[in-house]
C-alpha atoms as a PDB file:
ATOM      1  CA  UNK A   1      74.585-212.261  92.379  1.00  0.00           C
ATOM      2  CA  UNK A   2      77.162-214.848  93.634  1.00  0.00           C
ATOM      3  CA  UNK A   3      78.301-217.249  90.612  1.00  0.00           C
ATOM      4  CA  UNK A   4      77.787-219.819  93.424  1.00  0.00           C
ATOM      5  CA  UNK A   5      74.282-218.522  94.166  1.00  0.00           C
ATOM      6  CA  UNK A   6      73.064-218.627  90.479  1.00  0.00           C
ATOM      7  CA  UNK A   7      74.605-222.216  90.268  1.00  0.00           C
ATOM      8  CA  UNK A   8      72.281-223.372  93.365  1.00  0.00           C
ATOM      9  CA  UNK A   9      69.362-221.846  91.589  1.00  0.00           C
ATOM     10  CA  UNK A  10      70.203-223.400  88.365  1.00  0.00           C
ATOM     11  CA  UNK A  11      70.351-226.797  89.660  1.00  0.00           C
ATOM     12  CA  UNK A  12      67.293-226.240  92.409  1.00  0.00           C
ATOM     13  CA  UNK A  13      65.523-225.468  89.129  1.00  0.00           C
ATOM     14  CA  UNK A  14      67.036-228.599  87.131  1.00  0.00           C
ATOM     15  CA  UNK A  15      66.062-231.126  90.143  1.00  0.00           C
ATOM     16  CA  UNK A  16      62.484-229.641  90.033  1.00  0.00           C
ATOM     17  CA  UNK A  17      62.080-230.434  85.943  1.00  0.00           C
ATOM     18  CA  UNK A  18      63.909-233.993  86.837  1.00  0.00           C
ATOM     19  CA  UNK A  19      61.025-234.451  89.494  1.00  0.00           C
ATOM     20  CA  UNK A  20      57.914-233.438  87.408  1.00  0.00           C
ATOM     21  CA  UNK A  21      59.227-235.222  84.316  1.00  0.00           C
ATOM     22  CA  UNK A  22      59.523-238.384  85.958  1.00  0.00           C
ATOM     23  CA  UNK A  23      56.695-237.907  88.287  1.00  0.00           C
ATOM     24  CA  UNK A  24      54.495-238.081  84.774  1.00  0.00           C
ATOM     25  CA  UNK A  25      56.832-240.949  83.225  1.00  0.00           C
ATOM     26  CA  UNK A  26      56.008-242.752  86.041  1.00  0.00           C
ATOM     27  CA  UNK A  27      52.488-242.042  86.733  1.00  0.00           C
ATOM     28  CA  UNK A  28      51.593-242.951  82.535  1.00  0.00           C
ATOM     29  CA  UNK A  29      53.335-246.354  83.084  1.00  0.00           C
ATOM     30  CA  UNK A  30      51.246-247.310  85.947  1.00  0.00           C
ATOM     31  CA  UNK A  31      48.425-246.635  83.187  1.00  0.00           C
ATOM     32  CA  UNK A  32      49.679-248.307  81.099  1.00  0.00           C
ATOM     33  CA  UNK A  33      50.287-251.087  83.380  1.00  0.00           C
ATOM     34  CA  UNK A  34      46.889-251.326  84.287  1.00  0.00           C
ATOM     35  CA  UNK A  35      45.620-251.027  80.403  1.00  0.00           C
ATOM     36  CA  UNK A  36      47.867-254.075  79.752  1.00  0.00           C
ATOM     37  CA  UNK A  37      49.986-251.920  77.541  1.00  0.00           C
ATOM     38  CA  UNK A  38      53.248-253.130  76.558  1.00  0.00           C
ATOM     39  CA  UNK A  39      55.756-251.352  78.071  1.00  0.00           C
ATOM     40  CA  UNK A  40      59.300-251.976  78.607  1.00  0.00           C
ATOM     41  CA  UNK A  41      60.305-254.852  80.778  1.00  0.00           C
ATOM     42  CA  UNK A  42      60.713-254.223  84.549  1.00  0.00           C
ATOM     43  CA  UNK A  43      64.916-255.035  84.799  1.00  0.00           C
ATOM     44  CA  UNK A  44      64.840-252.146  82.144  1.00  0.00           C
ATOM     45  CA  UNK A  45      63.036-250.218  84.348  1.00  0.00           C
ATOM     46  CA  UNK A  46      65.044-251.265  87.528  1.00  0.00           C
ATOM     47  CA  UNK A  47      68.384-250.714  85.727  1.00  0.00           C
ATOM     48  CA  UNK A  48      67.099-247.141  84.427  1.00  0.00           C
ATOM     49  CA  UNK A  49      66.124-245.888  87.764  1.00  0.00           C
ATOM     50  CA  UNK A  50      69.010-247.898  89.872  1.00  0.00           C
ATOM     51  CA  UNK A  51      66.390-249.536  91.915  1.00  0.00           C
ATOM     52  CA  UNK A  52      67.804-252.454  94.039  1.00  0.00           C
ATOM     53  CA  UNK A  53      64.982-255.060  94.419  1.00  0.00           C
ATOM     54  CA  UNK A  54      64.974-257.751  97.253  1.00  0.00           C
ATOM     55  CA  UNK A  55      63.268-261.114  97.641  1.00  0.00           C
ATOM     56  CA  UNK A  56      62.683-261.469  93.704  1.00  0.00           C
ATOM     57  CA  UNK A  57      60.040-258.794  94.364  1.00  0.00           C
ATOM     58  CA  UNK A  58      58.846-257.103  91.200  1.00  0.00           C
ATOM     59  CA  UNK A  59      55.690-256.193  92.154  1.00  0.00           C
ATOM     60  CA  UNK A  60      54.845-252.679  90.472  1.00  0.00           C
ATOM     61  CA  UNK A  61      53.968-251.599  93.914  1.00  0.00           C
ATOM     62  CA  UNK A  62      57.498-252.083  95.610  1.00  0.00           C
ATOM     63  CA  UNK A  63      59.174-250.712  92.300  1.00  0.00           C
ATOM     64  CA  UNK A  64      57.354-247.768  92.451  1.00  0.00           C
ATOM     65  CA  UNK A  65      57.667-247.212  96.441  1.00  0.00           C
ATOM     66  CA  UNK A  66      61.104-247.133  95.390  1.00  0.00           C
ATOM     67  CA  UNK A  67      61.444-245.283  92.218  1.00  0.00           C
ATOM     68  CA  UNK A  68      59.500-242.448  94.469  1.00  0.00           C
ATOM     69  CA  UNK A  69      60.237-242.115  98.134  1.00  0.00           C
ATOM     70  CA  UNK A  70      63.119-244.831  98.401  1.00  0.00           C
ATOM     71  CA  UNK A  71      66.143-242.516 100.264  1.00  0.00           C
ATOM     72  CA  UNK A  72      68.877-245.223  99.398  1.00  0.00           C
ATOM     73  CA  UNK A  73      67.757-244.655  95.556  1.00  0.00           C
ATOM     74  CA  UNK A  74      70.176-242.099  94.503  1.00  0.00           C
ATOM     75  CA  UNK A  75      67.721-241.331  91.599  1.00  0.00           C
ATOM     76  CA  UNK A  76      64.361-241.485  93.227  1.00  0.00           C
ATOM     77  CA  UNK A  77      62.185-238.584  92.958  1.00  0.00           C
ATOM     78  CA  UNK A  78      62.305-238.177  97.155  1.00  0.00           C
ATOM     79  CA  UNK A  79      66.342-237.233  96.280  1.00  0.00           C
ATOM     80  CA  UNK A  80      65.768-235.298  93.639  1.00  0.00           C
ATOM     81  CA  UNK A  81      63.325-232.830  95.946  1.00  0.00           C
ATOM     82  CA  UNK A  82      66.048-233.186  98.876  1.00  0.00           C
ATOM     83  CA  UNK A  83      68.735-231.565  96.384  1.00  0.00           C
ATOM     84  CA  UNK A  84      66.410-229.050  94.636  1.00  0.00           C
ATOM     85  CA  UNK A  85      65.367-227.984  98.774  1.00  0.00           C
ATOM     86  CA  UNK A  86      69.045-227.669  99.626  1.00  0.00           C
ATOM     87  CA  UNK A  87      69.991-225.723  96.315  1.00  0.00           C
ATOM     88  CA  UNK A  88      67.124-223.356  97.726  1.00  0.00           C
ATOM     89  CA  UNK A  89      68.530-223.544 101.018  1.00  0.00           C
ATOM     90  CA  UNK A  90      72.168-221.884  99.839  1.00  0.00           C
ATOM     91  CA  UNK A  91      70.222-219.798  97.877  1.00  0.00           C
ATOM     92  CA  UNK A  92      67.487-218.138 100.070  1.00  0.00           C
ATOM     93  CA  UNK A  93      67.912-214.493  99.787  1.00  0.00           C
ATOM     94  CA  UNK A  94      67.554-214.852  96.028  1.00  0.00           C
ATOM     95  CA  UNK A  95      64.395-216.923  96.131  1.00  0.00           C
ATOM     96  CA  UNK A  96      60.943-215.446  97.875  1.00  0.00           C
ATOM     97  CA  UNK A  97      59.726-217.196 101.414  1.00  0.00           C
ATOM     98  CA  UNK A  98      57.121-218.703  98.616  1.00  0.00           C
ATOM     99  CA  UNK A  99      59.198-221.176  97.000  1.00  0.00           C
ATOM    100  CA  UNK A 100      60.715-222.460 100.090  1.00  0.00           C
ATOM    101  CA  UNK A 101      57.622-223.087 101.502  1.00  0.00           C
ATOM    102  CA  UNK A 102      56.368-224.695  99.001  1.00  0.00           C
ATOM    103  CA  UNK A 103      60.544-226.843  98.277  1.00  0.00           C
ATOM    104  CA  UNK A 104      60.106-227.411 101.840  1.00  0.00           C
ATOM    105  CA  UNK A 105      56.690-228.725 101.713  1.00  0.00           C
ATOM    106  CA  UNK A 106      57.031-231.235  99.348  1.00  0.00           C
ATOM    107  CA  UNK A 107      60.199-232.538 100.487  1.00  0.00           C
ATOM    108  CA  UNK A 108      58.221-233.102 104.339  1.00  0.00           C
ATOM    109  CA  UNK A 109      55.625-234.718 101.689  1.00  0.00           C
ATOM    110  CA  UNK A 110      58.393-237.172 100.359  1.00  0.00           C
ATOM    111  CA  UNK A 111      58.559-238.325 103.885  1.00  0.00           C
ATOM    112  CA  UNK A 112      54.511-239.008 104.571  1.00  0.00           C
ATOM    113  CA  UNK A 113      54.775-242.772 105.388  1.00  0.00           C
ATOM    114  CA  UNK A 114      50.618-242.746 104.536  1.00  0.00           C
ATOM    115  CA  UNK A 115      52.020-241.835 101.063  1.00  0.00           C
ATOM    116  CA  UNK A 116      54.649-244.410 101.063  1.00  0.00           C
ATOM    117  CA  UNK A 117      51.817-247.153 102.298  1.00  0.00           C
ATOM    118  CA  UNK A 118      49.574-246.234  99.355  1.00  0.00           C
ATOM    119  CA  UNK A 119      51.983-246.105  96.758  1.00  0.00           C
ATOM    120  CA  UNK A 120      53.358-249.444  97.811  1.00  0.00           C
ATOM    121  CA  UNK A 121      49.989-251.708  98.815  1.00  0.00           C
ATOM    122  CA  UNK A 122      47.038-249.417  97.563  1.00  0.00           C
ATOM    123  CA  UNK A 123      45.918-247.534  94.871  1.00  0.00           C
ATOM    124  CA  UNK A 124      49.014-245.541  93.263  1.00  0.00           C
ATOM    125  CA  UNK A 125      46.389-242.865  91.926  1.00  0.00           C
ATOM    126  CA  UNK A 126      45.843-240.834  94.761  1.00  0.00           C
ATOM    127  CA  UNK A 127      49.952-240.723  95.273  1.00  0.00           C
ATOM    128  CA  UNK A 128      50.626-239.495  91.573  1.00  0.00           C
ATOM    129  CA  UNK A 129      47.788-237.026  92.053  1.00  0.00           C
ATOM    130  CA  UNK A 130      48.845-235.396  95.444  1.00  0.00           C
ATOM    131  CA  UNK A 131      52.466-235.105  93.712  1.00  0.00           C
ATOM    132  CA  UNK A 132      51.534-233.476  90.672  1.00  0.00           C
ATOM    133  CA  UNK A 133      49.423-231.721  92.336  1.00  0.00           C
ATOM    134  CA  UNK A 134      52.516-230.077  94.772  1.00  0.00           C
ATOM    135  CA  UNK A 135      54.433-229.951  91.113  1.00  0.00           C
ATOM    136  CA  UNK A 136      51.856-227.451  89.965  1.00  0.00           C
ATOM    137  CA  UNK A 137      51.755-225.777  92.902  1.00  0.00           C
ATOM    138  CA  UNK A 138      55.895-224.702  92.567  1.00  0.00           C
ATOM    139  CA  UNK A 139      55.766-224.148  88.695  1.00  0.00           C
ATOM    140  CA  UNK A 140      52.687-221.770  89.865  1.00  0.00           C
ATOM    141  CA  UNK A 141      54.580-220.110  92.588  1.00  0.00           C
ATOM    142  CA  UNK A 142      57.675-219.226  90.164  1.00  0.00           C
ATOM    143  CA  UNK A 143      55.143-218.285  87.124  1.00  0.00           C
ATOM    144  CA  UNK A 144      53.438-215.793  89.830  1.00  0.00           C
ATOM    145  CA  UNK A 145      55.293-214.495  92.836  1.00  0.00           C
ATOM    146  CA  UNK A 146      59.416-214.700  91.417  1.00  0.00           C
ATOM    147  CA  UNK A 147      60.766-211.188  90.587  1.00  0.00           C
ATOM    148  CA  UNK A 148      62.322-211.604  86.703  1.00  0.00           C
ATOM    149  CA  UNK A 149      65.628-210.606  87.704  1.00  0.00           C
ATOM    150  CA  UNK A 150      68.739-212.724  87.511  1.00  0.00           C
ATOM    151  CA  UNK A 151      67.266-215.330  89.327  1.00  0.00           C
ATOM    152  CA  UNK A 152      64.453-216.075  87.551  1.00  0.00           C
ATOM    153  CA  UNK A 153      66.368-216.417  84.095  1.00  0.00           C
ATOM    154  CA  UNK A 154      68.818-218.892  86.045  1.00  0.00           C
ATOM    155  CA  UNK A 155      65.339-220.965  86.935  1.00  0.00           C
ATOM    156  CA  UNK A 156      64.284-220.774  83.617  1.00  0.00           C
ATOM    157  CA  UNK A 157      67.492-222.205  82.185  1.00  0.00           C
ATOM    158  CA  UNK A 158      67.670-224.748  84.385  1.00  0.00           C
ATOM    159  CA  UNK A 159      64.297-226.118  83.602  1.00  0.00           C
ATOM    160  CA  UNK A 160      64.666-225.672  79.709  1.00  0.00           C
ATOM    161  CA  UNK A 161      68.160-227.805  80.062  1.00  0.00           C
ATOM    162  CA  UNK A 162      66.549-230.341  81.519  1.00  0.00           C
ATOM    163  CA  UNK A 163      63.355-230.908  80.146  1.00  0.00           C
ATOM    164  CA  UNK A 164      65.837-231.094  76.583  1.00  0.00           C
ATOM    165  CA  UNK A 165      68.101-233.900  78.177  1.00  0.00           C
ATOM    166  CA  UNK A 166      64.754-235.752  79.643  1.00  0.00           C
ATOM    167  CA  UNK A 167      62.638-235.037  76.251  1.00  0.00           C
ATOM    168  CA  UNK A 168      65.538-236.871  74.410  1.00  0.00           C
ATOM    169  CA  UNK A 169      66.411-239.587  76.633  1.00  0.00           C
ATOM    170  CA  UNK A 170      62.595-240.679  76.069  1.00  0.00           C
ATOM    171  CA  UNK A 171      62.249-239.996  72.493  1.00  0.00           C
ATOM    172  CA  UNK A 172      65.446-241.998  72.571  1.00  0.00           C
ATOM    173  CA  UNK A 173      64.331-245.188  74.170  1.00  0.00           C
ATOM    174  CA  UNK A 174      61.030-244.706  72.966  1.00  0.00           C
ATOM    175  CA  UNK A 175      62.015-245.431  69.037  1.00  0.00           C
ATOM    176  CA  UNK A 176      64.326-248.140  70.057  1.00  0.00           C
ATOM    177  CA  UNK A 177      61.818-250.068  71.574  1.00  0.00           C
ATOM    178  CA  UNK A 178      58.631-249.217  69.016  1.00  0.00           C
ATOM    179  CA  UNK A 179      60.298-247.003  66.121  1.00  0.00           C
ATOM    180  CA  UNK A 180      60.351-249.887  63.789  1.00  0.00           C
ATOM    181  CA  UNK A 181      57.961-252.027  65.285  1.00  0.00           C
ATOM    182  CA  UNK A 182      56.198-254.374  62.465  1.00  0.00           C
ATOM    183  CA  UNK A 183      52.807-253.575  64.189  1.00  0.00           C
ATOM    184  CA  UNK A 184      52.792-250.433  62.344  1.00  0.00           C
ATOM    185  CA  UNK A 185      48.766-250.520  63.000  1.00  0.00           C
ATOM    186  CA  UNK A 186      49.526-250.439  66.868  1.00  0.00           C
ATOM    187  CA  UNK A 187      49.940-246.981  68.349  1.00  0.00           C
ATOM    188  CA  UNK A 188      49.062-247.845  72.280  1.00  0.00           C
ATOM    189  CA  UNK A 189      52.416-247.388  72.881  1.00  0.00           C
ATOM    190  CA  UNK A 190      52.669-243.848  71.263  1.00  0.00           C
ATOM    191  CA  UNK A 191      49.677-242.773  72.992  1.00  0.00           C
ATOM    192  CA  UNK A 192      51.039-243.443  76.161  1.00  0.00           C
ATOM    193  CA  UNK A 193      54.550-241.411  75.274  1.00  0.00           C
ATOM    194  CA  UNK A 194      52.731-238.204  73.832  1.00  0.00           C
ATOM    195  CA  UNK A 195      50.820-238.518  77.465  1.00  0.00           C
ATOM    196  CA  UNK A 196      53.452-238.673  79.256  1.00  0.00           C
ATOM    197  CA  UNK A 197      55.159-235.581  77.980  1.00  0.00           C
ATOM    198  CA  UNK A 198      51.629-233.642  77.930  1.00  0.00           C
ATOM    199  CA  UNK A 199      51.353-233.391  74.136  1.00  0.00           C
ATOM    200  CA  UNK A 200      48.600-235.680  73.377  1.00  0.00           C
ATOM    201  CA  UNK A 201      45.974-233.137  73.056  1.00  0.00           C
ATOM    202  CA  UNK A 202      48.259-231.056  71.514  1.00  0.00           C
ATOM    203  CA  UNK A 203      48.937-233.625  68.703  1.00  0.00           C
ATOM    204  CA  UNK A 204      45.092-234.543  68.310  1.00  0.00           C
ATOM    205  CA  UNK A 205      44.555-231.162  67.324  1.00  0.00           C
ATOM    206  CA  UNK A 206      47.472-230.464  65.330  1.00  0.00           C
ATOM    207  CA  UNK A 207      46.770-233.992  63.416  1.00  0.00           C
ATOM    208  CA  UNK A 208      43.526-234.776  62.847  1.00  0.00           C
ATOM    209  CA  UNK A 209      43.672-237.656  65.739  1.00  0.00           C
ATOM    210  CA  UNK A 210      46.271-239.915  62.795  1.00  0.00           C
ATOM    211  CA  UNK A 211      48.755-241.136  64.494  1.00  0.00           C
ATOM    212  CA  UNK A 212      51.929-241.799  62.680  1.00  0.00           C
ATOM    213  CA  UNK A 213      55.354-242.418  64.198  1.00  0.00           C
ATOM    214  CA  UNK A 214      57.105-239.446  62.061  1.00  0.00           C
ATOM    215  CA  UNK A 215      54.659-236.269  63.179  1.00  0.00           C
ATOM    216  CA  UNK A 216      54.935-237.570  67.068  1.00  0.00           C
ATOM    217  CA  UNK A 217      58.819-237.050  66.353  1.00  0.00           C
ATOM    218  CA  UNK A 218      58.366-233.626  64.861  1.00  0.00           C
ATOM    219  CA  UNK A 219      55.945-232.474  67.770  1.00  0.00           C
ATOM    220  CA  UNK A 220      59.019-233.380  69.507  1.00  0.00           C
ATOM    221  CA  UNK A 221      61.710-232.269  67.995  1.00  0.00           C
ATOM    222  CA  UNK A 222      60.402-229.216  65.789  1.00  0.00           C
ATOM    223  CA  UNK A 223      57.103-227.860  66.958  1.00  0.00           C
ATOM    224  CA  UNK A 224      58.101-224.157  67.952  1.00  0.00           C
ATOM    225  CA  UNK A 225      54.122-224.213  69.665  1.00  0.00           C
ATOM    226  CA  UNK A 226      55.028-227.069  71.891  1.00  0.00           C
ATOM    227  CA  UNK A 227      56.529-226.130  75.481  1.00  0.00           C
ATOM    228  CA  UNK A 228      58.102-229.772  75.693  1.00  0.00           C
ATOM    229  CA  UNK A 229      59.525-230.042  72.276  1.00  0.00           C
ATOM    230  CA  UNK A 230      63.249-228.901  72.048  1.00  0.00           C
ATOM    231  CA  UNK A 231      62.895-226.320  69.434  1.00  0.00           C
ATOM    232  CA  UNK A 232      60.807-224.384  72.018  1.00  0.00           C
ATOM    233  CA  UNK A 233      63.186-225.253  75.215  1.00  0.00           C
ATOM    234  CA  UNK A 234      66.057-223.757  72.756  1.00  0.00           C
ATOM    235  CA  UNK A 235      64.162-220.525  71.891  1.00  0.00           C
ATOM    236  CA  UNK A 236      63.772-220.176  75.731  1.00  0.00           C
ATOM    237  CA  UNK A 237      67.298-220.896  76.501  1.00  0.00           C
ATOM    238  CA  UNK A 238      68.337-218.175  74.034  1.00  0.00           C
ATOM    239  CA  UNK A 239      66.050-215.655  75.402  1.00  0.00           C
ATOM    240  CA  UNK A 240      67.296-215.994  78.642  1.00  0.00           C
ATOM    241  CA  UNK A 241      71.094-216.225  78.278  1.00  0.00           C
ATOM    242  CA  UNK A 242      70.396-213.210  75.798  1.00  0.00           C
ATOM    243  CA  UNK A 243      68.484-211.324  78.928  1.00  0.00           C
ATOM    244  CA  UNK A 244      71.510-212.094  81.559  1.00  0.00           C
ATOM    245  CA  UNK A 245      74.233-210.971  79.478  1.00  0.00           C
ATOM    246  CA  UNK A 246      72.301-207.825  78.352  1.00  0.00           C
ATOM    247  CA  UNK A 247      71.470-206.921  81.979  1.00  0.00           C
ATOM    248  CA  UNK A 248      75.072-208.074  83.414  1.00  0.00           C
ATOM    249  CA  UNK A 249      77.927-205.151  84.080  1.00  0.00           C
ATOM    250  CA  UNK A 250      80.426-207.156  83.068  1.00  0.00           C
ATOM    251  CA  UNK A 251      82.938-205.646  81.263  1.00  0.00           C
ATOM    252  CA  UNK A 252      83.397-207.535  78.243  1.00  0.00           C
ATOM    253  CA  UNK A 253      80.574-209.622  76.911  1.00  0.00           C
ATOM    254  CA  UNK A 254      81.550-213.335  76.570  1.00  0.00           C
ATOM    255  CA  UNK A 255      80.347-214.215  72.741  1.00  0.00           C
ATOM    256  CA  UNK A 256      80.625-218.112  73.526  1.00  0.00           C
ATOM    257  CA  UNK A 257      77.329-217.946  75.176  1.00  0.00           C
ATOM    258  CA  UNK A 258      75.248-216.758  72.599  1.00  0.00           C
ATOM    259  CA  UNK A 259      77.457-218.552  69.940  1.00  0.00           C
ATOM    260  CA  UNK A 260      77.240-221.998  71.279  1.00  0.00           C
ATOM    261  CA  UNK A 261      73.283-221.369  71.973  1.00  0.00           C
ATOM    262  CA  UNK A 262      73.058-220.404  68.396  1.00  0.00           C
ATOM    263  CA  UNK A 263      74.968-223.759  66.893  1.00  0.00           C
ATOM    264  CA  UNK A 264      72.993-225.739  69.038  1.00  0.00           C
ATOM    265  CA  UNK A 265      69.640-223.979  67.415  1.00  0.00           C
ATOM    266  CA  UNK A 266      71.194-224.600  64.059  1.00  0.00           C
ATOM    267  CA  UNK A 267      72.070-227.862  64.248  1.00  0.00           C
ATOM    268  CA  UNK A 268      68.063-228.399  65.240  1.00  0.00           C
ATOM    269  CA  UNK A 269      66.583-226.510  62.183  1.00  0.00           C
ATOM    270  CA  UNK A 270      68.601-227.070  59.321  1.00  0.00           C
ATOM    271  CA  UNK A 271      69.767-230.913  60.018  1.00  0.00           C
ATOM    272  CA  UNK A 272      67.911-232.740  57.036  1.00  0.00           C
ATOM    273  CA  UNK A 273      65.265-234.588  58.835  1.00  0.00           C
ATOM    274  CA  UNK A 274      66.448-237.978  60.118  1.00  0.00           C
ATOM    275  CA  UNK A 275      64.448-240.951  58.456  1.00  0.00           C
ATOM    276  CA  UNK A 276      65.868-244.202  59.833  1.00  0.00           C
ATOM    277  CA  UNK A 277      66.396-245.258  63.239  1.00  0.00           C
ATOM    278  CA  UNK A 278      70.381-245.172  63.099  1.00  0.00           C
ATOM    279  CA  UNK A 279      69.721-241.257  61.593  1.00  0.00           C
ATOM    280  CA  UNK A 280      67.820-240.516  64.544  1.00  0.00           C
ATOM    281  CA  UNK A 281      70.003-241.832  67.243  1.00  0.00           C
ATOM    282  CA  UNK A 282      72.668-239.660  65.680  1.00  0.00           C
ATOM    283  CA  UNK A 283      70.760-236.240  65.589  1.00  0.00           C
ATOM    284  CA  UNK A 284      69.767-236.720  68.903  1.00  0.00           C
ATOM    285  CA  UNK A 285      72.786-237.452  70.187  1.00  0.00           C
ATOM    286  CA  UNK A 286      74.309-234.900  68.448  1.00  0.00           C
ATOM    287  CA  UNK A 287      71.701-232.536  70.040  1.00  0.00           C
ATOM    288  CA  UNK A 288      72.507-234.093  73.548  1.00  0.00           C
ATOM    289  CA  UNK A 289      76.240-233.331  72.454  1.00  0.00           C
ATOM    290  CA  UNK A 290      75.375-229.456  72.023  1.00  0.00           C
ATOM    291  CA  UNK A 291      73.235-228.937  75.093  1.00  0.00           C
ATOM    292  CA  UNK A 292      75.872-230.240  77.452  1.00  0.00           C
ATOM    293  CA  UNK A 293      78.385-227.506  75.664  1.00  0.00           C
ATOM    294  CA  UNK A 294      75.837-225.165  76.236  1.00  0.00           C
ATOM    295  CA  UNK A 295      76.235-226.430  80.172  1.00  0.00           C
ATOM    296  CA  UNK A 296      79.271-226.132  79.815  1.00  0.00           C
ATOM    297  CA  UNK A 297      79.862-222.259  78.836  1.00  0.00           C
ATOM    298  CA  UNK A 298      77.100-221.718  81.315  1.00  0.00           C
ATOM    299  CA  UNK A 299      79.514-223.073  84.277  1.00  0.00           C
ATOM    300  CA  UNK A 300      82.699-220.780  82.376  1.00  0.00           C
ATOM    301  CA  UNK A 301      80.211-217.715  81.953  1.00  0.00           C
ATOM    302  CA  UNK A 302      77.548-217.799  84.618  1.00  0.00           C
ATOM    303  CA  UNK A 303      78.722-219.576  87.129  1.00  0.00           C
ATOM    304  CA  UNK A 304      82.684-218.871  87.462  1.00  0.00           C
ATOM    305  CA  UNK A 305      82.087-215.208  87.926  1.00  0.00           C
ATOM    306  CA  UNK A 306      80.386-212.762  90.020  1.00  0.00           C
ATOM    307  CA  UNK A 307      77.125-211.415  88.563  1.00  0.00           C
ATOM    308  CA  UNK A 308      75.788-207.865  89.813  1.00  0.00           C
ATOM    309  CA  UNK A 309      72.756-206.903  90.171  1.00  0.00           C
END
């Protein structure tokens, strides 16, 4: 395989996780939003997702018209499926006619101006429901009908990097706004996070339905059971980087692969558990510090070489 093939597949697989992940972010807000939650403020929001807002109009409706299907928005979801459909395009004898059918049919679904229409001046349900409904219907097609060559592991890794960099950014902003909230009685807020990372009814089970700010973290963090928490993503990221370099003829095997993987697994499990806010930015910064080295010796490894199959 082309070192410029696996990197299209990589990223194809990276914009997919960015599009699901925020397809839920946003889709628990509008919840929220209609609960009369407190969430963060809407210039927040705005400045997050580099939406440009005319007329003073901060109607959720326009916001999240943009923050979806809005072509100018260089982060909106509708860009996101455009790059993922174009990694797949320079990458189409390594992927099955399956996932670019379905790449190319949600990117012609990014485009439906009835979509657009109900997002922006209807009910937003129906829109969050047809797109994680498509979402499903890719993660399905790669669980089911992709060969587990080279190709899959490079769609694997992809996904696991990026649902780590998304999982923190939210954990992030998520204790900054309500970590040490005085209203320690007051969980709406938490309720809405676990959902939007699907590990509510995981935590309900695991806890007893107490919610405390601490345990959410550790699902998080920690919980080797949890396919959203970084623990897990990292035991996935090993596995495949240890499957692609077993399977490779390349001479020599490069040891900063499974060396960086390994610090950044380390640095996870046997960190003494941060306590205060200042404690947790840190670790998870330092995580976010370790996963883009990992990225790193992926692009000197994986992707600067030729890869045989």
């Amino acid at each position: 395989m082309l070192s410029r093939v696996a990197e299209n597949i990589f990223w194809m697989s990276r914009y997919m996780e960015r599009s699901n992940f925020q397809i839920k972010v946003f889709h628990t807000r509008y919840i929220a939003y209609q609960d009369g939650a407190s969430t963060e403020s809407w210039e927040n929001f705005c400045d997050e997702y580099q939406i440009k807002v005319e007329d003073n109009d901060h109607s959720f409706g326009n916001l999240l018209s943009k923050a979806l299907f809005d072509i100018e928005n260089d982060s909106s979801i509708a860009n996101n499926i455009f790059r993922a459909r174009e990694n797949a395009r320079s990458a189409q004898d390594h992927i099955n006619k399956d996932v670019w059918q379905c790449l190319n049919d949600f990117h012609h679904q990014m485009k439906d101006q009835s979509l657009i229409r109900q997002a922006k001046y209807g009910d937003p349900i129906s829109v969050f429901d047809a797109l994680v409904k498509q979402a499903m219907v890719y993660y399905g097609v790669i669980d089911n009908s992709v060969a587990r060559d080279f190709g899959y592991c490079f769609i694997e890794l992809g996904k696991y990097v990026e649902r780590i960099l998304n999982g923190i950014n939210l954990i992030r902003k998520q204790w900054l706004l309500y970590g040490e909230d005085l209203l320690d009685n007051d969980y709406s807020s938490w309720r809405y996070f676990l959902s939007s990372v699907s590990g509510y009814d995981f935590y309900l089970r695991n806890n007893l339905g107490m919610m405390e700010k601490e345990r959410i973290f550790y699902q998080i963090i920690y919980e080797p059971l949890f396919p959203n928490s970084i623990a897990y993503c990292l035991q996935e990221i090993e596995k495949f980087a240890k499957h692609l370099q077993a399977n490779s003829n390349a001479e020599e095997k490069d040891e900063s692969v499974e060396f960086f993987i390994g610090k950044c697994i380390a640095n996870v499990q046997f960190t003494r558990h941060p306590r205060s806010r200042d404690e947790k930015m840190q670790f998870l910064a330092k995580i976010e510090s370790d996963v883009y080295e990992v990225v790193n010796v992926f692009n000197q490894s994986f992707f600067g070489l030729i890869l045989k199959i």
